[in-house]
C-alpha atoms as a PDB file:
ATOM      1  CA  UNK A   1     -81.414  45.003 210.063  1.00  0.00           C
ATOM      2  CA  UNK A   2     -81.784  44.426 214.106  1.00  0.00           C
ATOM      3  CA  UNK A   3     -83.381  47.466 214.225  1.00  0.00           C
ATOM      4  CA  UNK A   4     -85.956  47.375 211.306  1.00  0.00           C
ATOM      5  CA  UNK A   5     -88.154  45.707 213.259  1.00  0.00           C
ATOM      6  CA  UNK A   6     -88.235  48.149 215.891  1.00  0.00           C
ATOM      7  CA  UNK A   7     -88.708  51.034 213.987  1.00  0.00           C
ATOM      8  CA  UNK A   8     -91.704  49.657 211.703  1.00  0.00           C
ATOM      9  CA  UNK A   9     -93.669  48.975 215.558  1.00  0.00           C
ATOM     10  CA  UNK A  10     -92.894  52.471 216.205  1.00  0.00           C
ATOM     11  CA  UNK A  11     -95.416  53.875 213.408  1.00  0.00           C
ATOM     12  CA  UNK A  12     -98.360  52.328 215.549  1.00  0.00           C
ATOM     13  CA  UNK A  13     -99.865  54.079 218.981  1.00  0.00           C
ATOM     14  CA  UNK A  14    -102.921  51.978 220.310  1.00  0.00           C
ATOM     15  CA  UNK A  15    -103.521  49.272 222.175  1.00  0.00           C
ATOM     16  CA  UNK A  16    -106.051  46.095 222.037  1.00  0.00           C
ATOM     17  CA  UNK A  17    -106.948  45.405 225.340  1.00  0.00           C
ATOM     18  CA  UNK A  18    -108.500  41.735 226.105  1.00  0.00           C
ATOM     19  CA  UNK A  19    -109.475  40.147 229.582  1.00  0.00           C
ATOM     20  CA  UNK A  20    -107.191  37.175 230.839  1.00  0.00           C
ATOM     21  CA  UNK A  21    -109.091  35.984 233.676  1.00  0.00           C
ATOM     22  CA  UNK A  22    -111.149  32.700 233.015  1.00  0.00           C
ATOM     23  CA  UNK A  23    -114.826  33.443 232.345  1.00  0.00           C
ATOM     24  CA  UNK A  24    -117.195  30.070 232.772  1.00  0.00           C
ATOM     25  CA  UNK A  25    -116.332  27.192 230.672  1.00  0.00           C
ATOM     26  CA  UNK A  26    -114.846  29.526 228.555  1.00  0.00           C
ATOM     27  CA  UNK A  27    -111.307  30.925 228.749  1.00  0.00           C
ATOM     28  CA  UNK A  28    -111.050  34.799 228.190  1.00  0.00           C
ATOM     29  CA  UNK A  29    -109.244  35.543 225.152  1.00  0.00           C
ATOM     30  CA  UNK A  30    -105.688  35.445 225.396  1.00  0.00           C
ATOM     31  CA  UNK A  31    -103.920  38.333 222.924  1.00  0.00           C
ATOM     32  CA  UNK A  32    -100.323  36.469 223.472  1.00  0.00           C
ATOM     33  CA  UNK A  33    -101.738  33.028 222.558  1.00  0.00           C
ATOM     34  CA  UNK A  34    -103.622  34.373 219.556  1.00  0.00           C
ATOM     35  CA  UNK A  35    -100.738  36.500 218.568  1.00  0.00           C
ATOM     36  CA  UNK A  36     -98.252  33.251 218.913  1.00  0.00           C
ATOM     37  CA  UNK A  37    -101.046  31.243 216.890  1.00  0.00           C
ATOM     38  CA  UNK A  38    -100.837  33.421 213.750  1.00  0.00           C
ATOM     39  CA  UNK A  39     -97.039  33.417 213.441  1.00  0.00           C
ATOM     40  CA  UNK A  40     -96.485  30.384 214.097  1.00  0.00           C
ATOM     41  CA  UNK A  41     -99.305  29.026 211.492  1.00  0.00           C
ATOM     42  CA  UNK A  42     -97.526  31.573 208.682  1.00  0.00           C
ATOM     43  CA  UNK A  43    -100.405  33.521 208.607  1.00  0.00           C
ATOM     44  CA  UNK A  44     -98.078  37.034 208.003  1.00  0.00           C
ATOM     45  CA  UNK A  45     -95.112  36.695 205.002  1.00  0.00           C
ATOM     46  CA  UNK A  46     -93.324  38.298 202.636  1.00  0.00           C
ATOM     47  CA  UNK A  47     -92.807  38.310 198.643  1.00  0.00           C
ATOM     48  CA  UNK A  48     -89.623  39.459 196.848  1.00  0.00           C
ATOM     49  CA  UNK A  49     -91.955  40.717 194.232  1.00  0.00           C
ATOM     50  CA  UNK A  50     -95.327  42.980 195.126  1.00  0.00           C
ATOM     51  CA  UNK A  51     -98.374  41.539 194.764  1.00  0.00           C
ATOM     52  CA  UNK A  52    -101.895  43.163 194.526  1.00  0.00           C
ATOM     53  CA  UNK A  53    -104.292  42.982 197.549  1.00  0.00           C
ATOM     54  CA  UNK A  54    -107.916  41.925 197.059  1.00  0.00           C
ATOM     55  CA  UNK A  55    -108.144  45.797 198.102  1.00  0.00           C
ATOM     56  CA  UNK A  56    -106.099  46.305 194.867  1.00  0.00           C
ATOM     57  CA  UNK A  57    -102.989  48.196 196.517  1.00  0.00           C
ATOM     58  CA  UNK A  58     -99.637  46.535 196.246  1.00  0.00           C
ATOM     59  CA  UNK A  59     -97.553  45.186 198.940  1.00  0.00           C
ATOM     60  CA  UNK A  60     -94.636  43.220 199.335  1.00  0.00           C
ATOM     61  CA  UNK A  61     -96.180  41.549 202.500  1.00  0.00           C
ATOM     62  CA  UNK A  62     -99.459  39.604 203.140  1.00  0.00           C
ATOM     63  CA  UNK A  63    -101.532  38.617 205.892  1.00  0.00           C
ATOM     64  CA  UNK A  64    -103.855  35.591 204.695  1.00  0.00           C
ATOM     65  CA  UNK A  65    -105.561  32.972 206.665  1.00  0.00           C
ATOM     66  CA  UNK A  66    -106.217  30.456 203.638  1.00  0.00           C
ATOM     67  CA  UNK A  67    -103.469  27.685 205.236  1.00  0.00           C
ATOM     68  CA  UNK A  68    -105.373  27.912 208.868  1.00  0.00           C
ATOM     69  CA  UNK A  69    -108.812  27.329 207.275  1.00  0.00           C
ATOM     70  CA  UNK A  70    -108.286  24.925 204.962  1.00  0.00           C
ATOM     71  CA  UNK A  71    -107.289  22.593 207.935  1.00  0.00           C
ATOM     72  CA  UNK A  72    -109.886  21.135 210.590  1.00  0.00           C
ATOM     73  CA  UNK A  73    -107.640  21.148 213.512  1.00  0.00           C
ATOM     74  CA  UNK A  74    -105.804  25.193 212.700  1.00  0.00           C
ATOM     75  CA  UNK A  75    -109.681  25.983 212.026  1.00  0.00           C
ATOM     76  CA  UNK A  76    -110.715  24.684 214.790  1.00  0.00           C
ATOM     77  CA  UNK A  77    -108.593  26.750 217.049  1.00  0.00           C
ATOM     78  CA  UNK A  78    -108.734  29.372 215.428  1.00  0.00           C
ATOM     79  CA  UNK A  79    -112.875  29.468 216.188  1.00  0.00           C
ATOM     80  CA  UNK A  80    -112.129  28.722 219.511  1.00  0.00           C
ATOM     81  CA  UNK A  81    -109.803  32.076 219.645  1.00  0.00           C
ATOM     82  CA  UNK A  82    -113.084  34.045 218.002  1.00  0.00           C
ATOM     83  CA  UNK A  83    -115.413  32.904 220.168  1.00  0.00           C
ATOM     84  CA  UNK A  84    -113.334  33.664 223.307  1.00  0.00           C
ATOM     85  CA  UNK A  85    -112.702  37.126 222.050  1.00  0.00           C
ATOM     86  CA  UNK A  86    -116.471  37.585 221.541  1.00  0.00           C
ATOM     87  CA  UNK A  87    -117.073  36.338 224.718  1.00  0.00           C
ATOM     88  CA  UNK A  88    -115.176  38.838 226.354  1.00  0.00           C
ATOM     89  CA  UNK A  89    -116.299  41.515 223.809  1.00  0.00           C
ATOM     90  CA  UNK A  90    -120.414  41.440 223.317  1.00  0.00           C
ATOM     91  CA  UNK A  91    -122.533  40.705 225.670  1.00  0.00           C
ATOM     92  CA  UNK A  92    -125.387  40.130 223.693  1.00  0.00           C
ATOM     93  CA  UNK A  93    -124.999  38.661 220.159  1.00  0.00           C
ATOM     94  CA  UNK A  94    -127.293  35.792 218.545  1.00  0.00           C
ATOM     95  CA  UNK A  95    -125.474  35.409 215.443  1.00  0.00           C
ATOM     96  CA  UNK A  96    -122.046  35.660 213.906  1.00  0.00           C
ATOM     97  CA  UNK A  97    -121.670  36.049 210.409  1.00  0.00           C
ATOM     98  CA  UNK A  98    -118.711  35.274 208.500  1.00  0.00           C
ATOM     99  CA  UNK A  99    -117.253  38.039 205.687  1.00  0.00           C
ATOM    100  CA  UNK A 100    -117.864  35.652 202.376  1.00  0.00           C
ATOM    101  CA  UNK A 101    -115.370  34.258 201.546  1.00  0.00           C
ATOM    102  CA  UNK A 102    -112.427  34.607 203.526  1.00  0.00           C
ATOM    103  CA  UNK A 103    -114.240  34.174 206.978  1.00  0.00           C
ATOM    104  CA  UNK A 104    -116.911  31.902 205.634  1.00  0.00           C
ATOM    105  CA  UNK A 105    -115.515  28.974 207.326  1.00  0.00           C
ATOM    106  CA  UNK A 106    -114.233  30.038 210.927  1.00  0.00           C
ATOM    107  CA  UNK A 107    -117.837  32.254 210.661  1.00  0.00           C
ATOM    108  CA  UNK A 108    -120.038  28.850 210.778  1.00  0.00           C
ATOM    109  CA  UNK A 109    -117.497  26.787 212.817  1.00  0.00           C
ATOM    110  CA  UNK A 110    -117.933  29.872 215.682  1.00  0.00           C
ATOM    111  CA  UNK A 111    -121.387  30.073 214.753  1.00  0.00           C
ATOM    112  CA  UNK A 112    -122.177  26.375 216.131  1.00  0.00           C
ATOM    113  CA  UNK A 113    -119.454  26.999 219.036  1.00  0.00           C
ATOM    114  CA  UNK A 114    -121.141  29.831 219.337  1.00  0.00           C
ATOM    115  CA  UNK A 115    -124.637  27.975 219.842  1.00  0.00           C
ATOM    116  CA  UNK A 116    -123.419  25.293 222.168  1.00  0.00           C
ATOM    117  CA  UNK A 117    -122.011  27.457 224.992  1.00  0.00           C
ATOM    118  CA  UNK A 118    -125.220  29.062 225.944  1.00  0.00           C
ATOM    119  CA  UNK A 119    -126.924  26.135 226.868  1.00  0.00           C
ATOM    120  CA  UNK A 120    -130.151  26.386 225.017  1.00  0.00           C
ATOM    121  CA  UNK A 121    -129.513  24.465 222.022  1.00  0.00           C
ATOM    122  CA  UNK A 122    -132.185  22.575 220.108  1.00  0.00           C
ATOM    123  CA  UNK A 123    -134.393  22.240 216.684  1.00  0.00           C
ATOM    124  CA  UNK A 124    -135.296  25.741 215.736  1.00  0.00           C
ATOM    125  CA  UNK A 125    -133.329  27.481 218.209  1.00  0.00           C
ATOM    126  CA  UNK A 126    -129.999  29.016 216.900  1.00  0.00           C
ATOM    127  CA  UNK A 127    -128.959  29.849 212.661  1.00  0.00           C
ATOM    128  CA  UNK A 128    -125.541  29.351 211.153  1.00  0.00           C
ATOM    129  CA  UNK A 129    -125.599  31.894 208.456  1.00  0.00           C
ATOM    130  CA  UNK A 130    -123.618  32.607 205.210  1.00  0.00           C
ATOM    131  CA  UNK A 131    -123.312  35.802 203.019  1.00  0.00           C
ATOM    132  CA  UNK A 132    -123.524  34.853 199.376  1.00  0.00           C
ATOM    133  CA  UNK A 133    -120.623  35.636 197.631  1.00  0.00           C
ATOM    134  CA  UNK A 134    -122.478  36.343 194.610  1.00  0.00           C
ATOM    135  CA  UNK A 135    -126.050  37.690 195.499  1.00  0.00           C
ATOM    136  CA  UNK A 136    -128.865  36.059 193.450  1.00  0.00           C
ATOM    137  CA  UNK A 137    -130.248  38.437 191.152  1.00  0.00           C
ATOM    138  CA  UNK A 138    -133.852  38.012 192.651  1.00  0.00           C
ATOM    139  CA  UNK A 139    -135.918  37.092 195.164  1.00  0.00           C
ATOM    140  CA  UNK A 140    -136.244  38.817 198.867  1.00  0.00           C
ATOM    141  CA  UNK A 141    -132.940  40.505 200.608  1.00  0.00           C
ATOM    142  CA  UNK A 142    -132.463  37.623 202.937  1.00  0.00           C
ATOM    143  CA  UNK A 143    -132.425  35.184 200.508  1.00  0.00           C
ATOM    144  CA  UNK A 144    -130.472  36.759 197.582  1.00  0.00           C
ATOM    145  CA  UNK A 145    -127.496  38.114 200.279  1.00  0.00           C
ATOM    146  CA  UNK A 146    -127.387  34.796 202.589  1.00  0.00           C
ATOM    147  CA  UNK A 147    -127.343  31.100 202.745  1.00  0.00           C
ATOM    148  CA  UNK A 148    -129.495  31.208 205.791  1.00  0.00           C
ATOM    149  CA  UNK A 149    -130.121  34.648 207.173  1.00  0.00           C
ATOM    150  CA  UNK A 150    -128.269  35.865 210.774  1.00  0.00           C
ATOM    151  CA  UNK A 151    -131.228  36.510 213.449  1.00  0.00           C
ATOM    152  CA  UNK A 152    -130.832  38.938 215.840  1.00  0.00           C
ATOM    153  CA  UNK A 153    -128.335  40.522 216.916  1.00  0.00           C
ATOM    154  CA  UNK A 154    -125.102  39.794 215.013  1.00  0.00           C
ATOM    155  CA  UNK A 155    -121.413  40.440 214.654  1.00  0.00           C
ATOM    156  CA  UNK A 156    -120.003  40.544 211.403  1.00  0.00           C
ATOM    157  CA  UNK A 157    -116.406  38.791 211.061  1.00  0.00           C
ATOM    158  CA  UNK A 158    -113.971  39.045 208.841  1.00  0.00           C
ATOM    159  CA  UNK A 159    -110.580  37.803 208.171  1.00  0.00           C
ATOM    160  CA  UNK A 160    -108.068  40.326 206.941  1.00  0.00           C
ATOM    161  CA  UNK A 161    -109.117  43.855 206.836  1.00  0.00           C
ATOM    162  CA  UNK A 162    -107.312  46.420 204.488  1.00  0.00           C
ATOM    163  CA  UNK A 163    -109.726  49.499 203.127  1.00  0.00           C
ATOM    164  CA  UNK A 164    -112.556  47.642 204.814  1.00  0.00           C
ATOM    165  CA  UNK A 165    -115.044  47.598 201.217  1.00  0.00           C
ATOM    166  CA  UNK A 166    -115.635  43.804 201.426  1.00  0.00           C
ATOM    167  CA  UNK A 167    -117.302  44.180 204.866  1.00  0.00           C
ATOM    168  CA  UNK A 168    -118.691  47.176 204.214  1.00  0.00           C
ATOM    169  CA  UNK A 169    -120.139  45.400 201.143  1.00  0.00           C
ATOM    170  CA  UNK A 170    -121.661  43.215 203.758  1.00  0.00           C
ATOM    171  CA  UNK A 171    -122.808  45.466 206.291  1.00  0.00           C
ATOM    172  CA  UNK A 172    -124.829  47.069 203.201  1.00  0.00           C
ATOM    173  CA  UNK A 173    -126.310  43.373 202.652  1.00  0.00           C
ATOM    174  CA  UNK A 174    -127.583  43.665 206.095  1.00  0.00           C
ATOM    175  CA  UNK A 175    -128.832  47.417 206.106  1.00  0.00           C
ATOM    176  CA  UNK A 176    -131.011  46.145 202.744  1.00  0.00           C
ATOM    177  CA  UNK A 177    -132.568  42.968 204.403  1.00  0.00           C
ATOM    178  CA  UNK A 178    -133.032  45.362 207.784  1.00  0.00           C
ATOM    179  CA  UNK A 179    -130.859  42.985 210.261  1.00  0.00           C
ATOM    180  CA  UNK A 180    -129.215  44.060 213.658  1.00  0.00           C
ATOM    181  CA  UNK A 181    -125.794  44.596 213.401  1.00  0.00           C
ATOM    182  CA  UNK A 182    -124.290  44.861 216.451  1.00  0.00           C
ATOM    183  CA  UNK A 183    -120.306  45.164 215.831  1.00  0.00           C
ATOM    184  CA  UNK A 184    -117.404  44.492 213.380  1.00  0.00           C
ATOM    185  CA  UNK A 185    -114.171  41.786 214.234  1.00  0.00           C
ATOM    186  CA  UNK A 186    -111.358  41.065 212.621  1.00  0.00           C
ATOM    187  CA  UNK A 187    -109.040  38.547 212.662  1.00  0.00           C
ATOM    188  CA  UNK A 188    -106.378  40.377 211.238  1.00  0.00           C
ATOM    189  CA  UNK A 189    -106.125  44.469 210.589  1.00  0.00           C
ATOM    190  CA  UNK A 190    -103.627  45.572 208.486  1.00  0.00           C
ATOM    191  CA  UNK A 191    -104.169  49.082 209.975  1.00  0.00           C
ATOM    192  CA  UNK A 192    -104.116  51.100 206.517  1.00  0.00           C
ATOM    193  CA  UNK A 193    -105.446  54.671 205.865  1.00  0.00           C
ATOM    194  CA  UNK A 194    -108.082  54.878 203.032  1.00  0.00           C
ATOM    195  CA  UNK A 195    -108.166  56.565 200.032  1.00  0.00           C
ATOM    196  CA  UNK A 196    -111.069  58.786 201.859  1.00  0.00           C
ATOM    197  CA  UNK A 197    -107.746  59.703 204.938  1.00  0.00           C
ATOM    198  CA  UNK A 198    -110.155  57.624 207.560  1.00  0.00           C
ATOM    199  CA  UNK A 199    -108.616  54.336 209.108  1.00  0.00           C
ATOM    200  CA  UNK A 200    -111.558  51.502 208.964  1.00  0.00           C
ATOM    201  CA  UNK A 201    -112.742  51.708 212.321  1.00  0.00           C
ATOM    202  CA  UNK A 202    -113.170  55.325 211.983  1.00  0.00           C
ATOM    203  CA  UNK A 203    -115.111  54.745 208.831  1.00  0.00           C
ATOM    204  CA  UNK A 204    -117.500  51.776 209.858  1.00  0.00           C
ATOM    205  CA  UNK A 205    -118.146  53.755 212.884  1.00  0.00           C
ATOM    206  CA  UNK A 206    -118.915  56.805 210.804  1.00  0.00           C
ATOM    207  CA  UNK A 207    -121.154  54.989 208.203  1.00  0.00           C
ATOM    208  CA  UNK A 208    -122.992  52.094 210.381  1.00  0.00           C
ATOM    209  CA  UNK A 209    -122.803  53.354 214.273  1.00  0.00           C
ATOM    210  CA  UNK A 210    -120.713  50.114 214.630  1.00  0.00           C
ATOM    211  CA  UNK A 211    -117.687  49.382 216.752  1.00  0.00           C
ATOM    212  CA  UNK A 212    -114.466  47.710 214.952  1.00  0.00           C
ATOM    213  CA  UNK A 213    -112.417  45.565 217.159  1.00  0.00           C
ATOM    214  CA  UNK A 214    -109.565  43.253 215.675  1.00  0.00           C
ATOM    215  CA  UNK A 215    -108.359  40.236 217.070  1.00  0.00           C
ATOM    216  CA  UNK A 216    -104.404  41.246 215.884  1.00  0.00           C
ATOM    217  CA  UNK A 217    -103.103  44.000 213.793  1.00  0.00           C
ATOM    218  CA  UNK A 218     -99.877  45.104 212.048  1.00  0.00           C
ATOM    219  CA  UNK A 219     -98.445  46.735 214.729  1.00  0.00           C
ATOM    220  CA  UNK A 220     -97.982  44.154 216.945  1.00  0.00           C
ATOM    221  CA  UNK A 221     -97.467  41.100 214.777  1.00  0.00           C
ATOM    222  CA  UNK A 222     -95.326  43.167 211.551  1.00  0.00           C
ATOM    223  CA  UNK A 223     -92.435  43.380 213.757  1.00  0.00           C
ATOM    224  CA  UNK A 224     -92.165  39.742 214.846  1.00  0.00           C
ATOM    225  CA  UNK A 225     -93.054  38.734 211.860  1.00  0.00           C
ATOM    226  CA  UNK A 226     -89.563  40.420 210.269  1.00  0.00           C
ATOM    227  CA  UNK A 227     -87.362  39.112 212.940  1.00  0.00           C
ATOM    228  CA  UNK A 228     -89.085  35.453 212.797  1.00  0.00           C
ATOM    229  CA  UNK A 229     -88.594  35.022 208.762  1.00  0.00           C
ATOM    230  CA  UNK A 230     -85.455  38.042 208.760  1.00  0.00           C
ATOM    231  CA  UNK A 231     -86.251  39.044 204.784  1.00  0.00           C
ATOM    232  CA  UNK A 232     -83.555  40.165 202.402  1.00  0.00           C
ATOM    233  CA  UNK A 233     -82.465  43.411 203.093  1.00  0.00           C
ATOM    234  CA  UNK A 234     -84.537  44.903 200.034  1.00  0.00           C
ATOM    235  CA  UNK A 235     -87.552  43.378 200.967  1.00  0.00           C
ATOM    236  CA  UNK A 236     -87.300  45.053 204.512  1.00  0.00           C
ATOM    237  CA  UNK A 237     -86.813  48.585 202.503  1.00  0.00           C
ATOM    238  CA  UNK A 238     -89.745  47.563 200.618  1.00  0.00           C
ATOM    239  CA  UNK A 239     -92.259  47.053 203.268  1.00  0.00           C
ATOM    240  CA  UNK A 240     -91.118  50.036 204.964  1.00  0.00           C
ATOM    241  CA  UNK A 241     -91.789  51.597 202.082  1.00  0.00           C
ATOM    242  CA  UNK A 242     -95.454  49.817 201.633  1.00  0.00           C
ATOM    243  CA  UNK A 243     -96.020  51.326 205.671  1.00  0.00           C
ATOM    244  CA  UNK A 244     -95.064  55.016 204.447  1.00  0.00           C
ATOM    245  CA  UNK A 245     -97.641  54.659 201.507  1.00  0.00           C
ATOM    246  CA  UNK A 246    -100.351  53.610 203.201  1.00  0.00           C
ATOM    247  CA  UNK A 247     -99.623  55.885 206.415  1.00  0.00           C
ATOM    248  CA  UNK A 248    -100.093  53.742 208.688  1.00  0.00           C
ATOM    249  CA  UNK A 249     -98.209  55.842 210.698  1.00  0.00           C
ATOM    250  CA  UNK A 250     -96.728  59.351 211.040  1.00  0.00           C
ATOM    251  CA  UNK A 251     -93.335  59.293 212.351  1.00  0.00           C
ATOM    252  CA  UNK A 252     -91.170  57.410 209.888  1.00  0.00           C
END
């Protein structure tokens, strides 16, 4: 069991690298903190029983952010965590736009944080957009994808990525109402190889000319999530098993 852990953060290669030096009134995003935040806030569990993924595949574990946003103070954290990492990240963005619905929330909250910190607020001079959920069936691009279009240039966010088709469901919004799309975050990767064999950075980059940068992934937090909560001994086997399926990495 000791060594489950181990061997599960073995299947992953790459590293996130983040700044930790303090940047204005704005401290530089802080992978440890953010990685501690997640855990600690059940963000990453387990089932006995598989479940199916928005995505459709089945897993017997879950990363899901529902707890965190559905509470002012956790949400409020958590967008300062996103805008620090965009901070250190972009150095140009006007807009951040939340993945509907799962990053809806922490997508406006960063939006106005977003706003504040460069100083030039007032009437008229910064957007909190929305992505419709449900596009209206008529009416221009801009109105029928969004509640209140993204100006400029914008990073799309979105909460737990898997195959990658709800963003890229987004990103087509955009393409249609001819916005600047400047970049792809994640709070949460799950790290999975597609149907199509490409991982989803390799595909958005492929498809949009876009980089994909995620705020955590499986590798690092899938490990300390199993020693923190120590499953039943079949569920362990079982998301083993769920890492081998979805390759997520070749030496198993």
């Amino acid at each position: 069991m000791d060594d489950v852990p181990l061997s599960i953060g073995a299947f992953y290669s790459s590293n996130l690298e983040v700044g930790l030096q303090e940047t204005g009134v704005v401290m530089a995003f802080n992978q440890s903190a953010f990685n501690d935040f997640l855990l600690e806030h059940d963000v990453v569990g387990f089932f006995e029983k598989p479940i199916h993924l928005k995505s459709e595949r089945i897993s017997h574990w879950y990363a899901n952010w529902r707890h965190v946003s559905s509470d002012a103070y956790l949400l409020d954290q958590l967008s300062d965590f996103v805008v620090s990492f965009l901070r250190d990240q972009f150095l140009n963005i006007e807009s951040i736009l939340g993945v509907p619905e799962g990053a809806s929330k922490v997508g406006i909250l960063s939006s106005y944080k977003w706003a504040k910190l460069q100083g030039t607020l007032k009437k008229g001079s910064h957007v909190i957009p929305m992505g419709r959920a449900m596009p209206k069936a008529h009416g221009d691009a801009k109105d029928r994808f969004f509640v209140g279009s993204p100006v400029g240039p914008t990073v799309v966010l979105e909460d737990v990525t898997t195959t990658g088709m709800s963003v890229m469901g987004l990103l087509d919004h955009m393409k249609t109402a001819e916005l600047s799309m400047v970049g792809v975050v994640t709070l949460f990767d799950r790290m999975e190889i597609r149907d199509d064999g490409l991982k989803v950075p390799q595909k958005i980059k492929e498809k949009y000319g876009l980089p994909f940068l995620a705020m955590s992934r499986a590798d690092e937090i899938l490990p300390r999530a199993l020693k923190r909560y120590a499953p039943s001994e079949s569920v362990v086997t079982s998301v083993m098993a769920d890492v081998k399926q979805y390759r997520q990495g070749a030496h198993v």
